[in-house]
PDB file of N, CA and C in Angstrom:
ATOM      1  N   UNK A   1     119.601 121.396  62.349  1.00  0.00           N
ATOM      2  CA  UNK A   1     118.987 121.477  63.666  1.00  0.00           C
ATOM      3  C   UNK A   1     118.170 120.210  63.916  1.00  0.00           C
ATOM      4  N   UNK A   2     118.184 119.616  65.381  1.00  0.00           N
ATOM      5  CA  UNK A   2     118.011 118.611  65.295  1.00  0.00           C
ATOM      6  C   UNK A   2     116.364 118.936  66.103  1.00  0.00           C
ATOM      7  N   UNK A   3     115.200 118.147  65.295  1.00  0.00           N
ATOM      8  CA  UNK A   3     113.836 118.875  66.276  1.00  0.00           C
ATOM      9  C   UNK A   3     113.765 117.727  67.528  1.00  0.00           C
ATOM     10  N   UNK A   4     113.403 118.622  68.905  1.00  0.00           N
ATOM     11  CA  UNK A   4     112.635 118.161  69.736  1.00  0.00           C
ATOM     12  C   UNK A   4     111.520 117.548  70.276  1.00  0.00           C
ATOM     13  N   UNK A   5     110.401 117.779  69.243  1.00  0.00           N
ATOM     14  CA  UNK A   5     109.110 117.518  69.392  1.00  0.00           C
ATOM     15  C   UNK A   5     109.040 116.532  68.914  1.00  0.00           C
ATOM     16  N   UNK A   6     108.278 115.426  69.340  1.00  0.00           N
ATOM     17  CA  UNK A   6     107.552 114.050  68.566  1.00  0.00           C
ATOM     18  C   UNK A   6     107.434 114.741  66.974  1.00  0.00           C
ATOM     19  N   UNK A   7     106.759 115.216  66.984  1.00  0.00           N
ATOM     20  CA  UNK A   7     106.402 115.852  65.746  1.00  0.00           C
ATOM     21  C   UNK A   7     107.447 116.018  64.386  1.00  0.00           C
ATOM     22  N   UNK A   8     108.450 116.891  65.397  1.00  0.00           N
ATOM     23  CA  UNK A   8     109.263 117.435  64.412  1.00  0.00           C
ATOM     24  C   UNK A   8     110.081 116.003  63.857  1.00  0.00           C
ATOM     25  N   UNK A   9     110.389 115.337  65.259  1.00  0.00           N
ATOM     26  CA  UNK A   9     111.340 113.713  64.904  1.00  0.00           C
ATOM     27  C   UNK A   9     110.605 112.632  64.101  1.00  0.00           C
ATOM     28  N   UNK A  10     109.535 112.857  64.364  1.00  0.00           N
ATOM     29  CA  UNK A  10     108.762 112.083  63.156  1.00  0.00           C
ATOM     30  C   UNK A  10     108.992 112.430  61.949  1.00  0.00           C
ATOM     31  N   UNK A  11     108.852 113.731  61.859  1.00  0.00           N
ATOM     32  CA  UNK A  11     108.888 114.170  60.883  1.00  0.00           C
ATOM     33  C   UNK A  11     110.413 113.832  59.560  1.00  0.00           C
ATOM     34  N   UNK A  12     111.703 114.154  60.644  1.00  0.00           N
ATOM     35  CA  UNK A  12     112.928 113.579  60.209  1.00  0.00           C
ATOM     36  C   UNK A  12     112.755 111.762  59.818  1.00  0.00           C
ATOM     37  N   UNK A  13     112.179 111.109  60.679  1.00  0.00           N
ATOM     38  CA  UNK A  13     111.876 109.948  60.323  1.00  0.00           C
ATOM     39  C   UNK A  13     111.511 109.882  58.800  1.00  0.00           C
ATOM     40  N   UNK A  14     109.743 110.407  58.696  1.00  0.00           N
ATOM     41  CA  UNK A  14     109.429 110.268  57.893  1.00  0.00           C
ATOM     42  C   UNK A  14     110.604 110.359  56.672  1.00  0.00           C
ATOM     43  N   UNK A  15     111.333 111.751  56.215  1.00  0.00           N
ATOM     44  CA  UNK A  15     111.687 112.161  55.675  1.00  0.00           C
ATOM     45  C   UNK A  15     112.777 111.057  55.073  1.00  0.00           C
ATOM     46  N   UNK A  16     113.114 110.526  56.418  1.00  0.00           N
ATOM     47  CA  UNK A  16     114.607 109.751  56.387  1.00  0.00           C
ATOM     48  C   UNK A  16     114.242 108.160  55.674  1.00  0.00           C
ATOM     49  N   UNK A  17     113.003 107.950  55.675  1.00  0.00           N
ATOM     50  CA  UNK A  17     112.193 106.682  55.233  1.00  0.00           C
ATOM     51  C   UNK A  17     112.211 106.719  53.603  1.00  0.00           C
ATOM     52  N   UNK A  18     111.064 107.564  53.391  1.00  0.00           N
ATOM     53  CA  UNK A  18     111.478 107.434  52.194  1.00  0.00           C
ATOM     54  C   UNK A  18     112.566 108.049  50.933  1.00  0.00           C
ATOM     55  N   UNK A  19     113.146 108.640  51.968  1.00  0.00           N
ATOM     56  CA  UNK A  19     114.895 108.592  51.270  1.00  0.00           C
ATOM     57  C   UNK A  19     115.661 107.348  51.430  1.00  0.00           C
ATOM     58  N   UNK A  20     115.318 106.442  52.098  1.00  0.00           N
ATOM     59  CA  UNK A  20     115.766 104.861  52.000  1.00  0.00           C
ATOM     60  C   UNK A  20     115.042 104.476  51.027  1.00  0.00           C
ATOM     61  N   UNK A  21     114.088 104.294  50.624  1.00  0.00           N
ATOM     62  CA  UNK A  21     112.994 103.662  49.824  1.00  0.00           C
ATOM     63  C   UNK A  21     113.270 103.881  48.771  1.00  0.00           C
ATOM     64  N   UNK A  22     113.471 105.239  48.067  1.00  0.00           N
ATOM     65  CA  UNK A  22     113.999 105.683  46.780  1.00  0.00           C
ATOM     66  C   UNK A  22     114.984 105.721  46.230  1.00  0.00           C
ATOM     67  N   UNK A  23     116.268 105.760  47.044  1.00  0.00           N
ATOM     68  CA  UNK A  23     117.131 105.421  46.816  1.00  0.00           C
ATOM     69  C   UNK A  23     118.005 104.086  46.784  1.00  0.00           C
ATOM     70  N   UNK A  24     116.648 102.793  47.059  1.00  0.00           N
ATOM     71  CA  UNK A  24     116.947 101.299  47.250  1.00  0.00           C
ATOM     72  C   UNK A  24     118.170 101.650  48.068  1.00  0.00           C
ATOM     73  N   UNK A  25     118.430 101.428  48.944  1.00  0.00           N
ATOM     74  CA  UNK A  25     119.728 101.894  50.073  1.00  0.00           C
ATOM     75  C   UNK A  25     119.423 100.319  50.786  1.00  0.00           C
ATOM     76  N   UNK A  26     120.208  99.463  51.122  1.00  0.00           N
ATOM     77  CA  UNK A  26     120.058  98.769  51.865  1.00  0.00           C
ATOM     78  C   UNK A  26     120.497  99.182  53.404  1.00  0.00           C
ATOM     79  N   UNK A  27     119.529  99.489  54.540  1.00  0.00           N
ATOM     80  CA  UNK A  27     120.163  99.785  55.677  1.00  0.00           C
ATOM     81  C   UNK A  27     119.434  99.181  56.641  1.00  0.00           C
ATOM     82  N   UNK A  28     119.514  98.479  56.257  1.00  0.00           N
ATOM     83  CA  UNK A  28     118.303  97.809  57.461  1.00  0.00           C
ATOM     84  C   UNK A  28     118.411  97.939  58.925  1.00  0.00           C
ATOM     85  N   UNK A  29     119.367  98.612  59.406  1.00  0.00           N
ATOM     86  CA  UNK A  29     119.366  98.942  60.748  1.00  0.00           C
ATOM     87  C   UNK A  29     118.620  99.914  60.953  1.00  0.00           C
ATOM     88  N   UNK A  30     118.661 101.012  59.706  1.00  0.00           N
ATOM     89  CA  UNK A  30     118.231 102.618  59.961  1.00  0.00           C
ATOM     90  C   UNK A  30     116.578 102.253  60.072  1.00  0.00           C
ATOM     91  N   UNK A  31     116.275 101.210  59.041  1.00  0.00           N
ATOM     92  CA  UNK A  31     114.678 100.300  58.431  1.00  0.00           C
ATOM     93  C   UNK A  31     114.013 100.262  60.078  1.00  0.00           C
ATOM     94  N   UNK A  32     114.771  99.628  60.640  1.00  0.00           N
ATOM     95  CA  UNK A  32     114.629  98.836  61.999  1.00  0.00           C
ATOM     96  C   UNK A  32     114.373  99.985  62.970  1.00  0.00           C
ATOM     97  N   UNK A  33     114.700 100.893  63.103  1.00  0.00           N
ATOM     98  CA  UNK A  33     115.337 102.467  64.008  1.00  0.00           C
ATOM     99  C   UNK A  33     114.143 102.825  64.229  1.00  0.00           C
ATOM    100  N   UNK A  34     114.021 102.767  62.610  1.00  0.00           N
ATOM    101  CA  UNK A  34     112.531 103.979  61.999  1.00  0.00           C
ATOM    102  C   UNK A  34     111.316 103.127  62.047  1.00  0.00           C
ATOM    103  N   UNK A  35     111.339 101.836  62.246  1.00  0.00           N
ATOM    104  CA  UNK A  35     110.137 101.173  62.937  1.00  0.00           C
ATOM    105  C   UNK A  35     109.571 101.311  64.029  1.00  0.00           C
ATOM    106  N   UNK A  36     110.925 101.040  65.436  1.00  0.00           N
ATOM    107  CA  UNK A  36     110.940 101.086  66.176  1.00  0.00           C
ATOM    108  C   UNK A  36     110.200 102.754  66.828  1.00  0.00           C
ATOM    109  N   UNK A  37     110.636 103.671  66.167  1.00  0.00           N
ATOM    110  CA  UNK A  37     110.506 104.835  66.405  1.00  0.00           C
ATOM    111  C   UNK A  37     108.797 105.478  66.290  1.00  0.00           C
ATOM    112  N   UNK A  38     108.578 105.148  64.774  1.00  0.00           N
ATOM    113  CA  UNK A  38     106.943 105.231  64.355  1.00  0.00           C
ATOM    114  C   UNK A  38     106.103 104.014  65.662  1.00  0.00           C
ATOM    115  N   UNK A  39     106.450 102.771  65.689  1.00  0.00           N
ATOM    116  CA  UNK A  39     105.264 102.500  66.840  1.00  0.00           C
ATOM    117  C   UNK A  39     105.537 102.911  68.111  1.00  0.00           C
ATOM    118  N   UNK A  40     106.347 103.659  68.069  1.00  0.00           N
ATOM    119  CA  UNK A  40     106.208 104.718  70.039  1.00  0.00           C
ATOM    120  C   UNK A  40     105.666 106.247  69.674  1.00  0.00           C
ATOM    121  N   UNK A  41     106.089 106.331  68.311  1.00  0.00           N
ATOM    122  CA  UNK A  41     104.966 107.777  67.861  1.00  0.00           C
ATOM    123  C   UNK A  41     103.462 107.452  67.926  1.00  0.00           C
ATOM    124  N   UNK A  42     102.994 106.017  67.609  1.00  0.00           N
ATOM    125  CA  UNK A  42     101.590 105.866  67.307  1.00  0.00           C
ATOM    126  C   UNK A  42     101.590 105.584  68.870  1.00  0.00           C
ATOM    127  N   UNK A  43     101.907 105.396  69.788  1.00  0.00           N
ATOM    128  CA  UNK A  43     101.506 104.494  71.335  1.00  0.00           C
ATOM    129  C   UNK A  43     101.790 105.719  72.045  1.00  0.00           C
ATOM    130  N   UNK A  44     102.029 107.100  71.247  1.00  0.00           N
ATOM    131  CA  UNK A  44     102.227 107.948  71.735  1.00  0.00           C
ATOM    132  C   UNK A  44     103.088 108.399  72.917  1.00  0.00           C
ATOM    133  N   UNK A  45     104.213 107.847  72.412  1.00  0.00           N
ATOM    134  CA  UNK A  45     105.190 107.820  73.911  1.00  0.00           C
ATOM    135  C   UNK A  45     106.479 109.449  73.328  1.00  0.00           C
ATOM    136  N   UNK A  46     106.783 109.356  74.470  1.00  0.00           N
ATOM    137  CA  UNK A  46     108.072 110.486  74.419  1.00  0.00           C
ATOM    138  C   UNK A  46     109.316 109.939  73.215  1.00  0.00           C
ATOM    139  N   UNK A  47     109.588 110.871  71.609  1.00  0.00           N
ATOM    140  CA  UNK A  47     110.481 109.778  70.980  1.00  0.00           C
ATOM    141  C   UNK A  47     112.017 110.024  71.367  1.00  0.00           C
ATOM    142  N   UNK A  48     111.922 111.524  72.012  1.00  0.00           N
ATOM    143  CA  UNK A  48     113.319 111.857  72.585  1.00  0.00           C
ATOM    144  C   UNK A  48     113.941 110.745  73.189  1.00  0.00           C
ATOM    145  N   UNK A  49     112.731 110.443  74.308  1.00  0.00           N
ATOM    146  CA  UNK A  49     113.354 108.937  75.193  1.00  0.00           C
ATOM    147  C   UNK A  49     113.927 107.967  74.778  1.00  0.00           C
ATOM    148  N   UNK A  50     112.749 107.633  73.696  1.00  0.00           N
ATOM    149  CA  UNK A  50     113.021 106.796  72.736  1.00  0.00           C
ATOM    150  C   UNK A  50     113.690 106.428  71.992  1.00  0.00           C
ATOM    151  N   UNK A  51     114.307 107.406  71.144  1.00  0.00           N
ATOM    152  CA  UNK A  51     115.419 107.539  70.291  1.00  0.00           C
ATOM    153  C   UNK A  51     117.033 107.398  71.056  1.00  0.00           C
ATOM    154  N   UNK A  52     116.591 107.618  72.159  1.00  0.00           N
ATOM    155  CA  UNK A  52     117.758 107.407  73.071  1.00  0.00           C
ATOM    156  C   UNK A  52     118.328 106.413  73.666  1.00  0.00           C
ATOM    157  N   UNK A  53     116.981 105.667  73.837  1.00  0.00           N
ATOM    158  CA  UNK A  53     117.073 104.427  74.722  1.00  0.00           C
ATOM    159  C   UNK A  53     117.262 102.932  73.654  1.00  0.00           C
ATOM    160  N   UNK A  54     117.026 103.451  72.334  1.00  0.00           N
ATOM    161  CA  UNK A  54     117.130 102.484  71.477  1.00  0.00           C
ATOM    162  C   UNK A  54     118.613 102.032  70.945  1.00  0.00           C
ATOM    163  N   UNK A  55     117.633 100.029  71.498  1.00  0.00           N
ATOM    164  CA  UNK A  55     119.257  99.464  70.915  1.00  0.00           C
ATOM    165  C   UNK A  55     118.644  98.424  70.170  1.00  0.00           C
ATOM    166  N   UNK A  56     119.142  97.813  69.118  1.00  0.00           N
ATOM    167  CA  UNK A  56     118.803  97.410  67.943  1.00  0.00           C
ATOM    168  C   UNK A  56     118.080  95.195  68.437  1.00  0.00           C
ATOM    169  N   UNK A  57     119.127  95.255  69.733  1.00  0.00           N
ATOM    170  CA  UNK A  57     118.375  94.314  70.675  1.00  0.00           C
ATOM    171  C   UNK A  57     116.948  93.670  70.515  1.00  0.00           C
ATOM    172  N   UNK A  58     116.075  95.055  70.293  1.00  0.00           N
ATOM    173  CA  UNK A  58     115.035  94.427  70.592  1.00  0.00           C
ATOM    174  C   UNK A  58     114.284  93.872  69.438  1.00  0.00           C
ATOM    175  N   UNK A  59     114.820  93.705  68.486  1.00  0.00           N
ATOM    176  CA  UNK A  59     114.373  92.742  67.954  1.00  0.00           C
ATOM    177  C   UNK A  59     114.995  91.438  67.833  1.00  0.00           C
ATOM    178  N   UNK A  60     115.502  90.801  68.668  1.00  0.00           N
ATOM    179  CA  UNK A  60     115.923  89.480  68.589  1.00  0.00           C
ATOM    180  C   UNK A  60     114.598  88.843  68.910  1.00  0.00           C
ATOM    181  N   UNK A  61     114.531  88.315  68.433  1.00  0.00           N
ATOM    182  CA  UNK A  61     113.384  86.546  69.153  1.00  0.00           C
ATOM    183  C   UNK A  61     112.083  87.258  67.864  1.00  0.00           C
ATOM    184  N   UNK A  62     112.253  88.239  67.376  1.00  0.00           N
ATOM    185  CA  UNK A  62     110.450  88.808  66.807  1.00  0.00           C
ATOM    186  C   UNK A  62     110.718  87.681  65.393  1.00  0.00           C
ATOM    187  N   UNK A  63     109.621  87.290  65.539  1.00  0.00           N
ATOM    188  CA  UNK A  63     109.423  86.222  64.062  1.00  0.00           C
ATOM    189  C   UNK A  63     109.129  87.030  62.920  1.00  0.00           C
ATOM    190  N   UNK A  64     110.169  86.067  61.758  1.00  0.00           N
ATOM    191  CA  UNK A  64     109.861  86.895  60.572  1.00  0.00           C
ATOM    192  C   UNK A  64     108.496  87.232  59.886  1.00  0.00           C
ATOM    193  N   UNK A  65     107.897  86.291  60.168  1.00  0.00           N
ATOM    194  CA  UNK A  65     106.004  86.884  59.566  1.00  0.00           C
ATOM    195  C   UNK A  65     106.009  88.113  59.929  1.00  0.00           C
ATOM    196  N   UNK A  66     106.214  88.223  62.125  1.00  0.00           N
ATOM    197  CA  UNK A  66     105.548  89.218  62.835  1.00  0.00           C
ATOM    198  C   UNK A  66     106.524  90.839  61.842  1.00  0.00           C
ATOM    199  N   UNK A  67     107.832  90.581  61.344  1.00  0.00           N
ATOM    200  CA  UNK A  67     108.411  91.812  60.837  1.00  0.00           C
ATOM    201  C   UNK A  67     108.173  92.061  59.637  1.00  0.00           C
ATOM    202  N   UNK A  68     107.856  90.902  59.095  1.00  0.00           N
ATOM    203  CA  UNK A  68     107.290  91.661  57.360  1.00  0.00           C
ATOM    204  C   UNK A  68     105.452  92.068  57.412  1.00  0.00           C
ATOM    205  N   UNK A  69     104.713  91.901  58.376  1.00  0.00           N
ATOM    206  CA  UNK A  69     103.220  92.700  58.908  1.00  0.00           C
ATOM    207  C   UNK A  69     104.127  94.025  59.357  1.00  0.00           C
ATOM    208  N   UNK A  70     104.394  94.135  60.302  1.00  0.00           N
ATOM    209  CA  UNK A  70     105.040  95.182  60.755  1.00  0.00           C
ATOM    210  C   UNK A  70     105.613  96.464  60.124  1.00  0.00           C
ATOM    211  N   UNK A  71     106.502  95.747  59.126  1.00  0.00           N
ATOM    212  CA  UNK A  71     107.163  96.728  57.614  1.00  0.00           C
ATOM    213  C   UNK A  71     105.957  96.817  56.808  1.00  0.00           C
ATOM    214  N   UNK A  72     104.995  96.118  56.687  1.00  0.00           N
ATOM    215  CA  UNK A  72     103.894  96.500  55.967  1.00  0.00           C
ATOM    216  C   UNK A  72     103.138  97.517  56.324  1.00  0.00           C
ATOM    217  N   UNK A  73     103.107  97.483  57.620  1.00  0.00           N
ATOM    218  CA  UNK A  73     102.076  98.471  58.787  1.00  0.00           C
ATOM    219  C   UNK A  73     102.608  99.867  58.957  1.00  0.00           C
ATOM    220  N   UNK A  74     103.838  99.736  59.207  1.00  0.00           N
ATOM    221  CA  UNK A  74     105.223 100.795  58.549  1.00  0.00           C
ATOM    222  C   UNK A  74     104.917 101.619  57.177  1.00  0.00           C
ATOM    223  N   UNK A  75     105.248 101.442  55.836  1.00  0.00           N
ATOM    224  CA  UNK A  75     105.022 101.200  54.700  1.00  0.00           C
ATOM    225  C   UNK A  75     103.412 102.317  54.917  1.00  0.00           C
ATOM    226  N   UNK A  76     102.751 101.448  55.201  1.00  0.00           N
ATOM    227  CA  UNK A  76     101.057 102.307  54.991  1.00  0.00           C
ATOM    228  C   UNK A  76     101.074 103.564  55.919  1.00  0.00           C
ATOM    229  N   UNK A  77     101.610 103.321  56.670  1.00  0.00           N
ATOM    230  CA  UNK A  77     101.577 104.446  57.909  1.00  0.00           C
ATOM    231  C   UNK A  77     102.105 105.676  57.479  1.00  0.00           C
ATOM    232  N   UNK A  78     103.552 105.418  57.002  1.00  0.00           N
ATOM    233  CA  UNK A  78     104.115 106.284  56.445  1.00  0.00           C
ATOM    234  C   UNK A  78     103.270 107.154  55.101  1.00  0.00           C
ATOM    235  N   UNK A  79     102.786 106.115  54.545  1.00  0.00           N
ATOM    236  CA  UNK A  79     102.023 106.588  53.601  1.00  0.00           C
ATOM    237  C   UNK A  79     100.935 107.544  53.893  1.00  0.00           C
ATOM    238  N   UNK A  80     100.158 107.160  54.822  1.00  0.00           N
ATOM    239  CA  UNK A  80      99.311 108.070  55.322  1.00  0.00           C
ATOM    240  C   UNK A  80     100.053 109.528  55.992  1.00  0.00           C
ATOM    241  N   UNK A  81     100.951 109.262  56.649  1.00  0.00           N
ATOM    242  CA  UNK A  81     101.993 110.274  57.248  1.00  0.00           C
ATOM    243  C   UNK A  81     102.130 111.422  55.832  1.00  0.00           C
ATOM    244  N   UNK A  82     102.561 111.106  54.928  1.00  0.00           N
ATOM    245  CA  UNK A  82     102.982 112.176  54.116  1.00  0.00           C
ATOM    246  C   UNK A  82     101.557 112.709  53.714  1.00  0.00           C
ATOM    247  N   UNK A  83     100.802 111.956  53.634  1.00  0.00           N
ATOM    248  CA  UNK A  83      99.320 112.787  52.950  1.00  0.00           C
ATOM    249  C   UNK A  83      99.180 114.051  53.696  1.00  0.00           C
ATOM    250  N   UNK A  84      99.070 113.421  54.852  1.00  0.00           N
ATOM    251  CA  UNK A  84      98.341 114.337  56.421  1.00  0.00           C
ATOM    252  C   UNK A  84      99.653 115.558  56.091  1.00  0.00           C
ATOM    253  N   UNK A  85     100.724 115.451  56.333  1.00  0.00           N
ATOM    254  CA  UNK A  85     101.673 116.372  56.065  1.00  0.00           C
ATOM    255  C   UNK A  85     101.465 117.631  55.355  1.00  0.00           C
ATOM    256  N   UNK A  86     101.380 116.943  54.267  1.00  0.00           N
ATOM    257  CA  UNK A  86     101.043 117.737  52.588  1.00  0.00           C
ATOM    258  C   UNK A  86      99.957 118.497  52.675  1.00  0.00           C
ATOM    259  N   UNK A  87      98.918 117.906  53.323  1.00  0.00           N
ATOM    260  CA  UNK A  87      97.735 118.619  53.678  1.00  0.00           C
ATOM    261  C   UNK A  87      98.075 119.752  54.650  1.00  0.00           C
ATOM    262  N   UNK A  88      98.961 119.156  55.660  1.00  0.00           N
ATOM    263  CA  UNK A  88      99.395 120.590  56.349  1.00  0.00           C
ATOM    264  C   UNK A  88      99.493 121.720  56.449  1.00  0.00           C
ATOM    265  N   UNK A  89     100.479 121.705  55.609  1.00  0.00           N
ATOM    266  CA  UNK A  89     101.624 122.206  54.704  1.00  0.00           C
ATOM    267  C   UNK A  89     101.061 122.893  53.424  1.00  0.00           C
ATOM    268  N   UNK A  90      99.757 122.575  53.286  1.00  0.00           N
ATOM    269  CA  UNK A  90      99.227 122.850  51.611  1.00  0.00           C
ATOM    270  C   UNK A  90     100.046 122.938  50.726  1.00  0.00           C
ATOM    271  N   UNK A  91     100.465 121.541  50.741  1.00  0.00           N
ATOM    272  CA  UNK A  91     100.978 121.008  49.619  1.00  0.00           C
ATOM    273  C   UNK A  91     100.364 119.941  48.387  1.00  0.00           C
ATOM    274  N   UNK A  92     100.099 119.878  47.055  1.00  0.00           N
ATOM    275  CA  UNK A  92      99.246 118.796  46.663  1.00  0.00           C
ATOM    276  C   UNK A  92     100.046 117.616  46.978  1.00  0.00           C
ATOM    277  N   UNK A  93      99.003 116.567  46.588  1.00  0.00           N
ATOM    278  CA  UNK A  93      99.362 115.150  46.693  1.00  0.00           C
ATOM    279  C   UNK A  93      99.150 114.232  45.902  1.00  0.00           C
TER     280      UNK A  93
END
């Protein structure tokens, strides 16, 4: 089932992140998706839209510094993402 809510699609994000991460997967499109996706979750925008309207485009012209801050900013976010989760969820951490 595919969720509707920011929430729930974040949530698949999340999930879908660090199942790239652990499994060293090279996908850097999916990398790119799930960037794109987390800073319209934090700017708080609609990700349904989002996820819809996304084409891999928009990152042409972004300088490589500005994408390895970015994957870093990514990276921590996520990190914080699963804490908050777990805590949810009462799950340890």
């Amino acid at each position: 089932m595919v969720s509707t809510s920011n929430d729930g699609i974040m949530t698949e994000y999340m999930v879908g992140y660090w199942s790239m991460k652990h499994q060293k997967v090279e996908r850097p499109t999916k990398l790119l998706e799930t960037l794109y996706i987390t800073e319209k979750y934090q700017a708080g925008e609609d990700l349904r839209a989002a996820r819809s309207a996304y084409d891999h485009a928009v990152w042409n012209g972004v300088p490589v510094a500005e994408m390895d801050q970015r994957l870093a900013d990514l990276d921590q976010f996520m990190r914080d993402l699963v804490r908050e989760r777990a805590a949810q969820w009462g799950q340890p951490h």
